[in-house]
Structures are given as C-alpha cells and as structure tokens.
C-alpha atoms as a PDB file:
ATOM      1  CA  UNK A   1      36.221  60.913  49.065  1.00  0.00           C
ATOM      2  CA  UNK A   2      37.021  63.752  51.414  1.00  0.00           C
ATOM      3  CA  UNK A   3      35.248  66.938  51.730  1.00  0.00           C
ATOM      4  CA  UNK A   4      38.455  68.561  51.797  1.00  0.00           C
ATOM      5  CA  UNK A   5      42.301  68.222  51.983  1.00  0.00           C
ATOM      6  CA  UNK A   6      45.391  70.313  52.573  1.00  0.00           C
ATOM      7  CA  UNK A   7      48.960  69.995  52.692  1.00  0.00           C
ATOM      8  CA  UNK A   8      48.963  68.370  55.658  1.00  0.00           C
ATOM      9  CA  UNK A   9      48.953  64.802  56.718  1.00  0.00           C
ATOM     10  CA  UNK A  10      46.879  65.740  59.505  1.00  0.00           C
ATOM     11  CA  UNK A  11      43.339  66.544  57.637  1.00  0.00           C
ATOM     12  CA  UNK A  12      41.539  64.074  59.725  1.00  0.00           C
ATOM     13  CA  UNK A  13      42.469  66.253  62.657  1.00  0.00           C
ATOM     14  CA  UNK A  14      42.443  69.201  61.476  1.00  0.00           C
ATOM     15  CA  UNK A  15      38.970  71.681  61.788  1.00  0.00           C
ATOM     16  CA  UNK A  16      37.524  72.698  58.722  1.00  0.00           C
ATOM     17  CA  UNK A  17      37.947  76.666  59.237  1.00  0.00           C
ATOM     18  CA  UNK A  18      41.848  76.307  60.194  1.00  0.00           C
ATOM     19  CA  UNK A  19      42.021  74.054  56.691  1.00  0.00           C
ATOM     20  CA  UNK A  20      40.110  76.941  54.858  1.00  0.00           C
ATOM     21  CA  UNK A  21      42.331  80.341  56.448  1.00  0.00           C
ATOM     22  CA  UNK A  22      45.194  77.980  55.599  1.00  0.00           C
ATOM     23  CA  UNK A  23      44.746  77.776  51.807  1.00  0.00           C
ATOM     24  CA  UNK A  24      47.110  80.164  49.917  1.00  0.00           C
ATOM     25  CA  UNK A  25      44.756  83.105  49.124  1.00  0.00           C
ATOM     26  CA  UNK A  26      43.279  83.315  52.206  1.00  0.00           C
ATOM     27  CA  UNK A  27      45.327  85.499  53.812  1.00  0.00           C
ATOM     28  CA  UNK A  28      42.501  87.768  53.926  1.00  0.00           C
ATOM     29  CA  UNK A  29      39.949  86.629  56.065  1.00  0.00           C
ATOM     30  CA  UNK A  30      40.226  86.555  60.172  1.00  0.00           C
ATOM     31  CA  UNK A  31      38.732  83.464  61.815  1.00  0.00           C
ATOM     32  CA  UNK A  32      35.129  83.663  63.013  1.00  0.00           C
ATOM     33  CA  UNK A  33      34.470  82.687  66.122  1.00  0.00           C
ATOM     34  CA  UNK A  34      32.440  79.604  66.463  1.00  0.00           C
ATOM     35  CA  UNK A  35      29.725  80.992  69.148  1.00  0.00           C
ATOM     36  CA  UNK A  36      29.014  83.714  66.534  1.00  0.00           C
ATOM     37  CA  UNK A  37      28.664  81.188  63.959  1.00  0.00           C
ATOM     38  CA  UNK A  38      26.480  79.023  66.179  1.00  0.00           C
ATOM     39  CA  UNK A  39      24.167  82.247  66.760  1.00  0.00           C
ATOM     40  CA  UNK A  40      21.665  81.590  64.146  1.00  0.00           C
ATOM     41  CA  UNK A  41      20.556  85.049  64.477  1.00  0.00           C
ATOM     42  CA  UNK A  42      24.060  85.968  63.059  1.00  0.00           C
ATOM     43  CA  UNK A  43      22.956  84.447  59.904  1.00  0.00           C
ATOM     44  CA  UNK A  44      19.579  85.817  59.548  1.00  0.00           C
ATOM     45  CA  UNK A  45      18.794  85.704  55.660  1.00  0.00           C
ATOM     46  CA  UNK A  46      21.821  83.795  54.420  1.00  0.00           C
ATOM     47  CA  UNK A  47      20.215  80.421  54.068  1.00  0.00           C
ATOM     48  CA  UNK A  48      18.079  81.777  51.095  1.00  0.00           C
ATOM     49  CA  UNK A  49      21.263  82.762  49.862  1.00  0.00           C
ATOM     50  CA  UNK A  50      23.792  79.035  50.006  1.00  0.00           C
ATOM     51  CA  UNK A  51      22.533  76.040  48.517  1.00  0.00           C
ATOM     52  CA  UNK A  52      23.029  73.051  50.963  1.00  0.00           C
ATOM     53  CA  UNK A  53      22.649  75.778  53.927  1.00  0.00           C
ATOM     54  CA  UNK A  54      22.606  73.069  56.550  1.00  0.00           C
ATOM     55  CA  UNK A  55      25.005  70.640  55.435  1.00  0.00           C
ATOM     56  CA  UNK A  56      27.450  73.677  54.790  1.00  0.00           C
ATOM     57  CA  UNK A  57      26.783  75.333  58.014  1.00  0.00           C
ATOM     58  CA  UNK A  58      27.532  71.637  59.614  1.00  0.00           C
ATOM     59  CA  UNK A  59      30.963  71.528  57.813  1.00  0.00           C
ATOM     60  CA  UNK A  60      31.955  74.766  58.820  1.00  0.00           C
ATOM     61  CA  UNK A  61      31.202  73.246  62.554  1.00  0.00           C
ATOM     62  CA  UNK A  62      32.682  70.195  61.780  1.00  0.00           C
ATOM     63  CA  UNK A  63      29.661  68.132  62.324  1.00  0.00           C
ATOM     64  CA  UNK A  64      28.906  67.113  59.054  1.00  0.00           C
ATOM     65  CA  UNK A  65      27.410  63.577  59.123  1.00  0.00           C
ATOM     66  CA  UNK A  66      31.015  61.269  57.192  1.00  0.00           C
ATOM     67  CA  UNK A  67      28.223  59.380  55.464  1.00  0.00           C
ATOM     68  CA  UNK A  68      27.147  62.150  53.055  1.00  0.00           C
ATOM     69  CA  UNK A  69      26.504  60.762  49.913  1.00  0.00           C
ATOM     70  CA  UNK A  70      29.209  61.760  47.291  1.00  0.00           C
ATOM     71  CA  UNK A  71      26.932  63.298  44.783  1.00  0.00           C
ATOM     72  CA  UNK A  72      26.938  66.559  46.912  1.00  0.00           C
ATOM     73  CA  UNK A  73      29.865  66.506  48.355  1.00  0.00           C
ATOM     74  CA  UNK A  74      31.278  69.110  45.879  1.00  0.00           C
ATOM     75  CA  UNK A  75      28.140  71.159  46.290  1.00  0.00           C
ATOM     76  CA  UNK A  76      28.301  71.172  49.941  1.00  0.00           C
ATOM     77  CA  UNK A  77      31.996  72.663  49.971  1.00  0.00           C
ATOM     78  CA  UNK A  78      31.793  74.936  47.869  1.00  0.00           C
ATOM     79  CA  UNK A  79      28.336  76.189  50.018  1.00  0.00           C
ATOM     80  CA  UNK A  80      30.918  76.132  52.826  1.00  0.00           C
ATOM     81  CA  UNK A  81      32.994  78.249  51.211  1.00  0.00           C
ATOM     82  CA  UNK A  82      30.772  80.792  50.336  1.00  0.00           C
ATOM     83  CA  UNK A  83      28.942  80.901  53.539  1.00  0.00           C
ATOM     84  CA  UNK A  84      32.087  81.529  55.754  1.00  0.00           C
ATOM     85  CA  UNK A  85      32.840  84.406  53.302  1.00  0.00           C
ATOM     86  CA  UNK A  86      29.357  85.805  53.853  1.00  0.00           C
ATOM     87  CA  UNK A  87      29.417  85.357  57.389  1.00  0.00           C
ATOM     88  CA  UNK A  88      32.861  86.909  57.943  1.00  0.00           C
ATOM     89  CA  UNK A  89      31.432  90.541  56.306  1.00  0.00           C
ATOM     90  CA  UNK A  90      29.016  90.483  59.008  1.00  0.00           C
ATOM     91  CA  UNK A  91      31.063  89.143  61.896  1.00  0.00           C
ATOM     92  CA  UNK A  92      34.376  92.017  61.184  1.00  0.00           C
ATOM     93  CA  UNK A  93      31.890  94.410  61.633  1.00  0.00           C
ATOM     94  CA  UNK A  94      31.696  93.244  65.118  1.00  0.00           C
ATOM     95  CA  UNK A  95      33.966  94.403  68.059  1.00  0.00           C
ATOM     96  CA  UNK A  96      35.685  90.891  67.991  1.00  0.00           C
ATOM     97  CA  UNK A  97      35.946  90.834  64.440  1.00  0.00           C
ATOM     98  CA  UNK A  98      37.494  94.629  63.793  1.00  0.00           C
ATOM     99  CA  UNK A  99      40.247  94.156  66.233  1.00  0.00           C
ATOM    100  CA  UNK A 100      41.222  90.765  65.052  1.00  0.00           C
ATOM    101  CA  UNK A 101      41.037  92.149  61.516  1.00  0.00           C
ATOM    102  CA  UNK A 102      42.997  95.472  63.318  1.00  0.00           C
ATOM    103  CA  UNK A 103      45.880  93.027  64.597  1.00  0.00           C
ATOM    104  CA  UNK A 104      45.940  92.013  60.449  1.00  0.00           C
ATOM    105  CA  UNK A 105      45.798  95.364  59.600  1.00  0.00           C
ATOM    106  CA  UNK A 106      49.237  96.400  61.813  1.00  0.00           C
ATOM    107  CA  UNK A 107      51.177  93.596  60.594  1.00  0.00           C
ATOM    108  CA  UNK A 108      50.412  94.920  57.242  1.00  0.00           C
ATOM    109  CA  UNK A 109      49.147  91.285  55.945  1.00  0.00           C
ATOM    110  CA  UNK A 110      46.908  92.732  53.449  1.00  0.00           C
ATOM    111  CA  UNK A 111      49.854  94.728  52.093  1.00  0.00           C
ATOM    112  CA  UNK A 112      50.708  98.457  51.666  1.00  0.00           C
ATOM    113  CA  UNK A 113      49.715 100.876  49.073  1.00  0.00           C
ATOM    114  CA  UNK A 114      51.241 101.113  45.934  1.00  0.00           C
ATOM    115  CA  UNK A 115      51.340 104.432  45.593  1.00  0.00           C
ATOM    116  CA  UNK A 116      54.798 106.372  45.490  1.00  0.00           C
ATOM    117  CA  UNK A 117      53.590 109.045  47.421  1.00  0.00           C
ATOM    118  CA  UNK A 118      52.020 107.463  50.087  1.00  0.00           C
ATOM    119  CA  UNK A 119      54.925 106.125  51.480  1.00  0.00           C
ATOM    120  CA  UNK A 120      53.874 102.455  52.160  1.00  0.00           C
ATOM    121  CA  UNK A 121      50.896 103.119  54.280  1.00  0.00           C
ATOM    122  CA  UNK A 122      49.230  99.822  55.181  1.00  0.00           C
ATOM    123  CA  UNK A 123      45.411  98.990  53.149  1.00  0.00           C
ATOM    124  CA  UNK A 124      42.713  97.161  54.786  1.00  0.00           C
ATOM    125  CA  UNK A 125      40.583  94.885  52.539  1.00  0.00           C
ATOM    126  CA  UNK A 126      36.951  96.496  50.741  1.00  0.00           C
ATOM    127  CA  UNK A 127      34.632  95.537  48.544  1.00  0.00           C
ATOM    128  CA  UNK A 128      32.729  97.597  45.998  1.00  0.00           C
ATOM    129  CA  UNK A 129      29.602  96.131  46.109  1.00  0.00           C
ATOM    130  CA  UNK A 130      27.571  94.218  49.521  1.00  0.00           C
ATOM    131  CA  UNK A 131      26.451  91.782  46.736  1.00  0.00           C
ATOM    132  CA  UNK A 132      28.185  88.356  46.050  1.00  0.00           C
ATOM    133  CA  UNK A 133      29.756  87.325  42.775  1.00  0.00           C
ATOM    134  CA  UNK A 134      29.809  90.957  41.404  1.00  0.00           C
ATOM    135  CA  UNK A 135      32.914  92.635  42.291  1.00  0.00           C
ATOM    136  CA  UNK A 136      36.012  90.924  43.361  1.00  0.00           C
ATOM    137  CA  UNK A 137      38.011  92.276  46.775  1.00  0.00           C
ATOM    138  CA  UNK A 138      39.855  95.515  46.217  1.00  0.00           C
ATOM    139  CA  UNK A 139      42.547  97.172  48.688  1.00  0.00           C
ATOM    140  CA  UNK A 140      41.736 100.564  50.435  1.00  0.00           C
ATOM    141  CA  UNK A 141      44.200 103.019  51.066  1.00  0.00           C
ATOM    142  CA  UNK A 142      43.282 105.549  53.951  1.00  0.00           C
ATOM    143  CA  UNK A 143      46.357 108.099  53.106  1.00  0.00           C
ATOM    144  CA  UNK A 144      45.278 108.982  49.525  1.00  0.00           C
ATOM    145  CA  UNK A 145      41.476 107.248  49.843  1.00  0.00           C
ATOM    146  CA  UNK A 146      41.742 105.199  46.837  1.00  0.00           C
ATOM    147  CA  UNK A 147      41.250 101.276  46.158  1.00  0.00           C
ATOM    148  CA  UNK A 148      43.690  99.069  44.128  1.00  0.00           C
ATOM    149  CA  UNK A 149      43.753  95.513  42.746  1.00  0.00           C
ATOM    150  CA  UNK A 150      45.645  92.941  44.567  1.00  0.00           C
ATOM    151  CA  UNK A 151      48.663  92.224  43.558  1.00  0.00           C
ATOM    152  CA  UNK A 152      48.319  88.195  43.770  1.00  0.00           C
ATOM    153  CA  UNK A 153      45.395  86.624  41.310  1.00  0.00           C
ATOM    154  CA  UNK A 154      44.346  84.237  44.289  1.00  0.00           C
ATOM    155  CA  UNK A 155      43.341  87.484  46.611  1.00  0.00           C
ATOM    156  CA  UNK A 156      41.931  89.644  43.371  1.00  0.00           C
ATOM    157  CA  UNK A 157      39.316  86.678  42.943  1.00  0.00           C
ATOM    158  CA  UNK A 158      37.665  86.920  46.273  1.00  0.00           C
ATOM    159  CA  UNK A 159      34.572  87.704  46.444  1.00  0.00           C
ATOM    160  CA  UNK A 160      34.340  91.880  47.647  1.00  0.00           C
ATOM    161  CA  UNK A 161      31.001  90.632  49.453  1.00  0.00           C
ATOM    162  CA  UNK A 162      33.253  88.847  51.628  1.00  0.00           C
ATOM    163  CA  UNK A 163      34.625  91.975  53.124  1.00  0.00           C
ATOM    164  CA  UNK A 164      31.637  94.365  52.212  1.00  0.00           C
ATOM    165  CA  UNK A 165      31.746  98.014  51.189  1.00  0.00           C
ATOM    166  CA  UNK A 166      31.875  99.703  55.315  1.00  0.00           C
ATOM    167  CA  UNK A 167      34.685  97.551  56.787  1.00  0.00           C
ATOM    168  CA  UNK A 168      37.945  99.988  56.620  1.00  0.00           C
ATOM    169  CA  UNK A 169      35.720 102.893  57.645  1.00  0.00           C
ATOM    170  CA  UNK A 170      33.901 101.268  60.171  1.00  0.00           C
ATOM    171  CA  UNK A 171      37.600 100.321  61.338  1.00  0.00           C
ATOM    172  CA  UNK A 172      38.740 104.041  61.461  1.00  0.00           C
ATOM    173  CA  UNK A 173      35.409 104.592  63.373  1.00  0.00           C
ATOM    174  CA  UNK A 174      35.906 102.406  65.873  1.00  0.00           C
ATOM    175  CA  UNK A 175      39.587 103.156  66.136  1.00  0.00           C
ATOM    176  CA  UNK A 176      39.899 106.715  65.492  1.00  0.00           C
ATOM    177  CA  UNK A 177      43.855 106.984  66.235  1.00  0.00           C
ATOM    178  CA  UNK A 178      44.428 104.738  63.403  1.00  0.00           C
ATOM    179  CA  UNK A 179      43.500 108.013  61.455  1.00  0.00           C
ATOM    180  CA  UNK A 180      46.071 109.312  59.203  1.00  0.00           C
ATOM    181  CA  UNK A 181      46.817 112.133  57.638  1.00  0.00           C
ATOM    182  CA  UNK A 182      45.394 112.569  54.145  1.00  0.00           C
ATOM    183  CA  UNK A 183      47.592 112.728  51.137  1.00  0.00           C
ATOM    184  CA  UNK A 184      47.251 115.876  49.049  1.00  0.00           C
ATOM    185  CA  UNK A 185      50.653 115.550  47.451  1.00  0.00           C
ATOM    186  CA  UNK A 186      50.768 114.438  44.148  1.00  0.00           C
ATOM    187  CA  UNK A 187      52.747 113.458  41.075  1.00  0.00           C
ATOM    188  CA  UNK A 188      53.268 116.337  38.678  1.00  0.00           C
ATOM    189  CA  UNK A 189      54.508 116.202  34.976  1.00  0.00           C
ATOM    190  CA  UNK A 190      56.413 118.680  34.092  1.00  0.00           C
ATOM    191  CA  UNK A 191      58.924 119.022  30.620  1.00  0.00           C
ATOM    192  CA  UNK A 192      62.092 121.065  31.488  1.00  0.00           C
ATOM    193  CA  UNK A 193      60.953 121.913  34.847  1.00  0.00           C
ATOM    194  CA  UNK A 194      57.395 123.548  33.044  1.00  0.00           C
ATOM    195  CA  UNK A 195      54.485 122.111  34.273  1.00  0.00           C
ATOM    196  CA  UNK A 196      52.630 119.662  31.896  1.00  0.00           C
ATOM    197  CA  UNK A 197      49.130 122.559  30.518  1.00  0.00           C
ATOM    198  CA  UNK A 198      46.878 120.100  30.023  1.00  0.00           C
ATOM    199  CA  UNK A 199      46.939 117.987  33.571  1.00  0.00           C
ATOM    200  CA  UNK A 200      47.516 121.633  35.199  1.00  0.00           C
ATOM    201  CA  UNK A 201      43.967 122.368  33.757  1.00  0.00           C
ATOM    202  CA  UNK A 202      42.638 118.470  35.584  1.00  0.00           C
ATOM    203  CA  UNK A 203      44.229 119.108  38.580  1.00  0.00           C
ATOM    204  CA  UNK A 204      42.503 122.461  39.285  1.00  0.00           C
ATOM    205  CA  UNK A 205      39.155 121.139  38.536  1.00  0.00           C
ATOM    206  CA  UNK A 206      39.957 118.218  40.893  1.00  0.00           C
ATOM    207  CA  UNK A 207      41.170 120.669  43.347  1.00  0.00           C
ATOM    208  CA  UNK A 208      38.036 122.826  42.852  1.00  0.00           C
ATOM    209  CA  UNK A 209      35.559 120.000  43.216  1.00  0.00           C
ATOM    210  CA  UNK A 210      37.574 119.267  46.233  1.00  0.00           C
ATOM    211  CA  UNK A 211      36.921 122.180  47.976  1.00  0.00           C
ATOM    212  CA  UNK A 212      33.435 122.218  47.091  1.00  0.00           C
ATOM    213  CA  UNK A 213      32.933 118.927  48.907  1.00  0.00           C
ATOM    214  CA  UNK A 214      34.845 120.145  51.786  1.00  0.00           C
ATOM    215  CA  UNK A 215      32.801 123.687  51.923  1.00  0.00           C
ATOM    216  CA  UNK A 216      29.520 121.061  51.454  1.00  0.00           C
ATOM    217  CA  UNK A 217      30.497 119.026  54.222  1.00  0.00           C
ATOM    218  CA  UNK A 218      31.204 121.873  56.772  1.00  0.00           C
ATOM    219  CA  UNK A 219      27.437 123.398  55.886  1.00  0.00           C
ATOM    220  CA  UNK A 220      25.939 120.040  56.744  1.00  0.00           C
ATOM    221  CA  UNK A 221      27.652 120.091  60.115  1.00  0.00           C
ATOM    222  CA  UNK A 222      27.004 123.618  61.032  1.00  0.00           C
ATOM    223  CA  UNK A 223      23.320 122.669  60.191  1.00  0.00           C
ATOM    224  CA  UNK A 224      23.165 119.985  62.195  1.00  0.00           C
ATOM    225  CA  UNK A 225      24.278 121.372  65.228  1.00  0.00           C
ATOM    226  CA  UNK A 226      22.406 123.774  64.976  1.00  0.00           C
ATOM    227  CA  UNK A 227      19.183 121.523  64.731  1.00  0.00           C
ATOM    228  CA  UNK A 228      20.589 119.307  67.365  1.00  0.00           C
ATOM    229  CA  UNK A 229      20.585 122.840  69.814  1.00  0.00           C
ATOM    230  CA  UNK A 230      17.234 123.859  68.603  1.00  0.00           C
ATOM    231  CA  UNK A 231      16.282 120.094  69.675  1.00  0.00           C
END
C-alpha cells in the first residue's frame, strides 16, 4: 500500500510536496522550501500539535522509512497533510514565502472578487481564526476589505489556519504599491429613481461609524508622534 498516489504514473518518482500542491484544491498553497522545513526551529510547537510528528515530517522530506507498517499509514498522511498546512502559515509570512505567494497573487490564482463594484480586483487567501479545524479559508478583498467564500467546495474546506488571519496584510505591508484604492462606492436601491428609506437610514449609520473610526485612527497617530518627539 502506498502512502500516496496521483494521476500520474510517475508516483514512485515523484516528491511528496509536488504530489500534494498537485491535488485539485490545492491551488492555494505555495511550496515551502525544504531548508525552512528542515529548520526545526521553524516548527517550534507544532509537534504537540500532529500526531505521528516524525513520521509525517519524514514524508513531507521524503524519507519516510517504505517499511512502515500499514496500520498507520493512513494516520501518518493525513499528519502530513496537516503539518504542511501548518507550516505554510508560518513560512508565507516569510520574505520567501510572501513573494512566492505575491507571484500567486498577480496571476490572480486565488481568483478575483465577486463584487460588482469592485471591478475584478484580485483576493489573496485569509483565515478567520490562527486555530486549526475551526474556520475554513475565506478570500480577502483589499478594494472593498471584505472576505468571501470560495467559489469551489475543495478550496472552501481548507483549513483558514493554513493561511492564518495576518497574511494579505502582512502582504500589503511588505509590498506597499500593491495598495489600492479603497472602494466607497456602493450599490443603492432605489424605486423609480427614489432612494430605498430604510437602507438610506443603514447606510448613514455605516457611513457615520466610518468616520468615527477614521477620526479615531488619526487621534492615535497624532498621539503617537507626538510621544515618539517627546521620546
């Protein structure tokens, strides 16, 4: 029995990663680079977290010992599995692992928002929670800063850990002239041109909580640099 299998006739030459970012679904993830994997300090913590750590860490590596006895087989792969995922929200925090995951991003592999009014701007992968098997992977739009489902089921039942909660804005960080300009149009209703009372009413709240936030955010700037000239 083999660990795994693909598509190809080729498995017994083919690495383990390059088998798992070539299963439909995966489109996702980037590929880790082995001497990060190989950096046990990379994985601080996350062998309290995979059952089988070793044996998964060794498939990943493609070292696992062929004479594994079959009773764990399906343990160990699905370890595998899990671990990569875990290890990849660390590692595209990285400089390596944001621009590979930037070179995803301007191909538009993870897709564009769905949004009319955003006009096909490209999303970048999120999670909603930094803890596995809570919340599956959403899609982050930077043009109107919301999150969506994925449209295919195999990519909206990843794991979100697998991409963690600071990847896109750690991107923008990183790579500030990827910035774009928020969206503040929206969708009105309207009946006979008139517009629609009762959304008028939400959208003036949202607008007014808006520019709270904004007047909130300026004050803790202007505060800050002012501590950081009294300093």
């Amino acid at each position: 029995m083999q660990l795994y299998s693909s598509e190809s006739e080729s498995d017994e030459s083919q690495y383990w990663v390059d088998w798992f970012l070539g299963l439909k679904g995966n489109e996702f993830f980037c590929e880790v680079d082995e001497d990060y994997i190989q950096d046990r300090f990379n994985l601080t913590g996350l062998s309290q977290e995979v059952p089988q750590y070793s044996h998964a860490i060794d498939l990943i590596l493609d070292v696992l010992d062929p004479d594994l006895s079959e009773e764990i087989q399906d343990e160990v792969e699905a370890s595998a599995r899990h671990l990569y995922g875990l290890i990849h929200a660390r590692y595209i925090l990285t400089a390596q692992g944001l621009y590979k995951m930037l070179e995803k991003y301007k191909k538009c592999d993870f897709g564009h928002c769905p949004r009319v009014l955003c006009n096909g701007q490209p999303m970048l992968p999120v999670g909603l929670s930094d803890i596995p098997h809570t919340k599956s992977v959403k899609l982050y739009c930077a043009r109107c800063e919301d999150v969506y489902t994925p449209k295919s089921q195999r990519h909206a039942s990843i794991d979100g850990a697998y991409f963690g909660t600071s990847f896109p804005h750690m991107l923008f960080q990183v790579y500030p002239e990827l910035a774009v300009p928020k969206s503040h149009e929206r969708y009105i209703p309207r009946i006979f041109g008139f517009k629609v009372h009762s959304y008028s009413g939400i959208y003036r709240k949202q607008d007014n909580y808006k520019e709270k936030q904004k007047k909130r955010l300026q004050g803790d700037s202007a505060d800050s640099k002012e501590e950081n000239v009294v300093t």
